[in-house]
Every structure is written in structure tokens, then in C-alpha cells.
Protein backbone atom coordinates (compact mmCIF):
# COMPACT_ATOMS: atom_id res chain seq x y z
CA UNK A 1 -11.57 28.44 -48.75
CA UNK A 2 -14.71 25.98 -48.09
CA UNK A 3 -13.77 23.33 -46.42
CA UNK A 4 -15.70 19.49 -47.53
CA UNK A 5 -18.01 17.83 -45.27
CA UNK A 6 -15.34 14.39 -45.63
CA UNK A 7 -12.52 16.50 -44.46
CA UNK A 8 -14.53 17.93 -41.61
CA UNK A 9 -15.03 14.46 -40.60
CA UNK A 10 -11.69 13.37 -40.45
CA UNK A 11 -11.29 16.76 -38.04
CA UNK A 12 -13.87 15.04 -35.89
CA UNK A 13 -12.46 11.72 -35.68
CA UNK A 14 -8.93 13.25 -35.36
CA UNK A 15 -10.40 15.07 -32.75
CA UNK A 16 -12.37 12.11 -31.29
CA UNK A 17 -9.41 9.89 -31.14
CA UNK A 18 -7.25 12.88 -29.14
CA UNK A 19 -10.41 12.89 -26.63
CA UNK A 20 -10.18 9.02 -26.44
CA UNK A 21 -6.19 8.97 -25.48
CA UNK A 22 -6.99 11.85 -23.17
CA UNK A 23 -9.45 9.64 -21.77
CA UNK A 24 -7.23 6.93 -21.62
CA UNK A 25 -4.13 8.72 -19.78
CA UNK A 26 -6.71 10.18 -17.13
CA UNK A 27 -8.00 7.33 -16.06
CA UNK A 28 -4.69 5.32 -16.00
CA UNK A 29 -3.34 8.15 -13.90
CA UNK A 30 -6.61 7.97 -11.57
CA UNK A 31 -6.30 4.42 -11.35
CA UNK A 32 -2.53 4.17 -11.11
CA UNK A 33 -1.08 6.89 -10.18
CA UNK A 34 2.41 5.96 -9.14
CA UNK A 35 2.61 3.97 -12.54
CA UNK A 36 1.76 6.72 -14.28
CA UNK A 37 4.55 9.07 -12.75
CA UNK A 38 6.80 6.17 -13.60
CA UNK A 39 5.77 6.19 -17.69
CA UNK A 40 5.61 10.19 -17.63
CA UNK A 41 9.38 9.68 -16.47
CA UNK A 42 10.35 7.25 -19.11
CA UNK A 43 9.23 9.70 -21.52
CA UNK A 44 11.31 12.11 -19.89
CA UNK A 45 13.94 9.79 -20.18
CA UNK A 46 14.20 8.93 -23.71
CA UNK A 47 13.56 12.48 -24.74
CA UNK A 48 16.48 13.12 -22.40
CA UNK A 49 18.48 10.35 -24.38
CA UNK A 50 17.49 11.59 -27.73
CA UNK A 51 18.09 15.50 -26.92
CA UNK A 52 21.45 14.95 -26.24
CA UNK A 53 22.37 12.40 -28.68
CA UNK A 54 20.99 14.99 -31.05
CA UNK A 55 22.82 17.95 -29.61
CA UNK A 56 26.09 15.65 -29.75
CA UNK A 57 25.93 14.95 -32.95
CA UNK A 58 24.98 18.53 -34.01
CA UNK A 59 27.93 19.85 -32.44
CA UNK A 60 30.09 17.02 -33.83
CA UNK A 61 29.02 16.57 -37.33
CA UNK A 62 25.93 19.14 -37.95
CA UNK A 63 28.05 22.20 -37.66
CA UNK A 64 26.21 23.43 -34.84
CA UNK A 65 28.50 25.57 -33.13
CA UNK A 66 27.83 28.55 -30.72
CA UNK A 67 29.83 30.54 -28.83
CA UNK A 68 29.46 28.75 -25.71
CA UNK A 69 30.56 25.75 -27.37
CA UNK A 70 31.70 23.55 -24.44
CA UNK A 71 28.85 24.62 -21.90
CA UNK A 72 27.22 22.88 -25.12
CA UNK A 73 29.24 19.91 -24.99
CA UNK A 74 28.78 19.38 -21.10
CA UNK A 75 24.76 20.38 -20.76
CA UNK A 76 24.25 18.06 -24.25
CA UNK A 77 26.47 15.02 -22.53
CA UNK A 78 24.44 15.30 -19.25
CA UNK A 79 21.13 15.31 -20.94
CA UNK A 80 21.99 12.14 -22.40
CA UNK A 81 23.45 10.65 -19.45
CA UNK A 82 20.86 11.70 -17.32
CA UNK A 83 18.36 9.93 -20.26
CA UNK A 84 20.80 6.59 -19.89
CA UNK A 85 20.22 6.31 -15.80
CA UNK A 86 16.43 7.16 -15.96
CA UNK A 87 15.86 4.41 -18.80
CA UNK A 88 18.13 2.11 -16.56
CA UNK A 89 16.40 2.46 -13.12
CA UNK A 90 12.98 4.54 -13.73
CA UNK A 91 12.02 4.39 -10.14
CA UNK A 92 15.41 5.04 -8.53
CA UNK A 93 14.99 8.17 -10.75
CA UNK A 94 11.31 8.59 -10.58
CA UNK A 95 11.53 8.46 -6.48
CA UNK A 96 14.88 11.15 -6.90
CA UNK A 97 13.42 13.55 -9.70
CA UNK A 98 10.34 13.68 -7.34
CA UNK A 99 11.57 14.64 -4.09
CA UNK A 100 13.75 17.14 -6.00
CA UNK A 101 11.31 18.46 -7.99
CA UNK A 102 8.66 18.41 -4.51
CA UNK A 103 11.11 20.21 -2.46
CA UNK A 104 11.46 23.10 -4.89
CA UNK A 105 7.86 23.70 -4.53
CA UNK A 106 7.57 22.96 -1.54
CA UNK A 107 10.60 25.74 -0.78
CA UNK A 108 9.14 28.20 -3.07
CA UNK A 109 5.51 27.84 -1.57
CA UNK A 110 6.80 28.52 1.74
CA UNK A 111 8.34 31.66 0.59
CA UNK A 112 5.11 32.56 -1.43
CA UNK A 113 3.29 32.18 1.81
CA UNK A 114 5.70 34.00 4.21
CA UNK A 115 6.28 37.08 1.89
CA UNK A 116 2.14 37.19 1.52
CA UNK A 117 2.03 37.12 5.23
CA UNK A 118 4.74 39.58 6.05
CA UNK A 119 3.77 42.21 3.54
CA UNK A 120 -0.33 42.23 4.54
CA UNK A 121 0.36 42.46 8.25
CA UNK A 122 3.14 45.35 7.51
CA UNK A 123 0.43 47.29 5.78
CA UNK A 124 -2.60 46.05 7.29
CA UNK A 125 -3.42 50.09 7.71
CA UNK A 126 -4.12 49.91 4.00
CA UNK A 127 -6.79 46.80 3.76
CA UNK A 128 -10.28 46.65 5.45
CA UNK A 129 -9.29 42.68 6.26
CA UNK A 130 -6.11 40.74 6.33
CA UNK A 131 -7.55 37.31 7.03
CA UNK A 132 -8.06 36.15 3.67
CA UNK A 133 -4.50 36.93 2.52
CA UNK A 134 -3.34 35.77 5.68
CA UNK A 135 -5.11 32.48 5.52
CA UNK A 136 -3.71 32.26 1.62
CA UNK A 137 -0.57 32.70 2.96
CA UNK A 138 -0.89 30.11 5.51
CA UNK A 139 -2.13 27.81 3.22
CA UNK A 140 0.97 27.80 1.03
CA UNK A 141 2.98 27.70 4.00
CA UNK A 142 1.36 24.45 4.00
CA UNK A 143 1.46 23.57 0.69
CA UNK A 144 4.81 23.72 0.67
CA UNK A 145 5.73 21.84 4.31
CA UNK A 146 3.53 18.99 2.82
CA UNK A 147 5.51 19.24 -0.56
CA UNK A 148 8.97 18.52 1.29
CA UNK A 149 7.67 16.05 4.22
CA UNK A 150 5.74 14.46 1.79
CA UNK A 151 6.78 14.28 -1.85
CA UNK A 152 5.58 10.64 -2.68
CA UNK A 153 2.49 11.43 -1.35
CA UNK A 154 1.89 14.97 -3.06
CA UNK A 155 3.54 13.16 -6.53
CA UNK A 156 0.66 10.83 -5.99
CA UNK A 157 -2.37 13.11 -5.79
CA UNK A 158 -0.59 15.61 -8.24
CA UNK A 159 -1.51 12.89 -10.62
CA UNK A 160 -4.69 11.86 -9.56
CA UNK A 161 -5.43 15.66 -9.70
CA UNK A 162 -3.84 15.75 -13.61
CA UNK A 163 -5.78 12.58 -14.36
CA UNK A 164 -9.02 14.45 -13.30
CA UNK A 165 -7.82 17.29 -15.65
CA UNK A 166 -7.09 14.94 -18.48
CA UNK A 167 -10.68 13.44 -18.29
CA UNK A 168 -12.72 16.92 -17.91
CA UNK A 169 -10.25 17.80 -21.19
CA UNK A 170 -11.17 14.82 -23.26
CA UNK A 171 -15.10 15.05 -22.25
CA UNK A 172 -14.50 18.75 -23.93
CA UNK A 173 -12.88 17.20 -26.97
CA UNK A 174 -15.48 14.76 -27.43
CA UNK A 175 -18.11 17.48 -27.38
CA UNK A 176 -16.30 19.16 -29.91
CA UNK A 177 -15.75 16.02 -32.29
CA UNK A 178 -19.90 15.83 -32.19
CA UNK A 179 -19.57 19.90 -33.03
CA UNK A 180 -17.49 19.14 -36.01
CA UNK A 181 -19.41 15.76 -37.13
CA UNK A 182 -22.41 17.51 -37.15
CA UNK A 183 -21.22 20.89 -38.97
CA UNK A 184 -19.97 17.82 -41.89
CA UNK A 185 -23.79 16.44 -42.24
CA UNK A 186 -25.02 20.33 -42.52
């Protein structure tokens, strides 16, 4: 089915306006960092909130019963608890859901590492060099000790780092807005 040159260019200005609040998030999280962990939070937070007042209400009203009905209950009440305290102190939580979330990376990048480490120098008969494995072992040893001594810190340049991605990504949707405004004038 042909599609019309005015409908292609409402695909490029849908697509222009995604690049533009790409653009937009990037550089707020470049610029702000910290802040910007603190909204992507909130959002958490209220999706939290509405998830389990959803799933409440399902189970209550919607008929939305499984066999594991009060696991249901319990994980759908601390979704929207957890949603309630986030909302009410965002950078209690934000500092809390941070370290957490850093020192399970951290813990599993220090494994990564170790088993990498342990496994090339136990068959090191087998490969012509070990260094590079070795030193990609050591680096997520790390990795990972940075993750857990420094969460805040790693938080902070995860986003600068996603902000960088964000920006590269709307540059690529921009490109292909002009693509699809141009394919509506042919």
C-alpha cells in the first residue's frame, strides 16, 4: 500500500520531535547529571505507584486471580509502597536505590573478572597469550571495586555516559527525519 507524501511528513516530524526530546534528555543528563538520576527515579516511582495500585485493584475487583494469589497480594502492595516512599523522599531513595543497585554490579563485575582470570591462567597451555584476558579481567575487577567504593560517583558518570548515548541517538533520528522529509518531496 503507497504511502502519501503528507503522511510521510508527519513520520518525519514524528520522528524529528523524538530526536529533539532525545536531544533534550542528553543534554540535561550531561549537564545535570545527579538531577537527572533524581527525575529517572521519580519515574520509577510513580510507575511503581501505579503498577501496584493496578495490580491491587486487579486482584480485588478485576478478577485477576492466579495461583499464587497472595505472593500477588504482597509483591503488588510493595510495589506501591515502595512507589509512595520514592515520590515522598526521591533522594533518600535515589541515594539508596543507587548504592544498591552499584553494589550489585560492582559484586557481579568482580566475579566476572576473577572467574576470567582464574579460568585463562588454569589453561594458559591452550592460548598463545593470556594478557589480554587477564588485563579484561583486571579491569572488571576494577569496575566493580569502583562500583561499591564509589556508587555516587559511578551513578554520576553512568549518566553522563547515557546522556552521550541519548545525543549520538537523536543526531541519528534527526538524520533520518531529513531521510523521510525528503522521500515525501520525491
Amino acid at each position: 500500500m503507497p504511502v502519501s507524501s503528507e503522511t510521510k511528513k508527519r513520520f518525519a516530524l514524528a520522528t524529528a520531535l523524538r530526536g529533539l526530546l532525545m536531544l533534550a534528555a542528553g543534554v540535561y543528563a550531561v549537564i545535570w547529571p545527579l538531577e537527572a538520576l533524581a527525575v529517572l527515579l521519580l519515574f520509577g516511582g510513580i510507575l511503581l505507584l501505579i503498577d501496584g495500585a493496578l495490580g491491587l485493584w486487579s486482584l480485588t475487583f478485576g478478577g485477576g486471580k492466579s495461583g499464587n494469589y497472595w505472593f500477588d497480594v504482597v509483591a503488588n502492595a510493595a510495589s506501591l509502597l515502595l512507589g509512595v516512599v520514592i515520590l515522598i523522599s526521591p533522594m533518600l531513595a535515589t541515594i539508596f536505590t543507587v548504592t544498591f543497585i552499584s553494589a550489585l554490579m560492582g559484586l557481579a563485575a568482580i566475579v566476572v573478572g576473577v572467574m576470567q582470570i582464574v579460568v585463562i591462567v588454569r589453561e594458559r597451555e591452550s592460548y598463545a597469550r593470556i594478557w589480554p584476558v587477564v588485563l579484561a579481567g583486571a579491569s572488571y575487577v576494577l569496575l566493580g571495586l569502583l562500583l561499591l567504593l564509589f556508587p555516587l560517583l559511578s551513578a554520576w558518570v553512568a549518566m553522563i555516559i547515557g546522556g552521550i548515548l541519548l545525543i549520538i541517538f537523536a543526531v541519528g533520528l534527526f538524520g533520518w527525519a531529513w531521510r523521510l522529509y525528503q522521500a515525501s518531496k520525491a
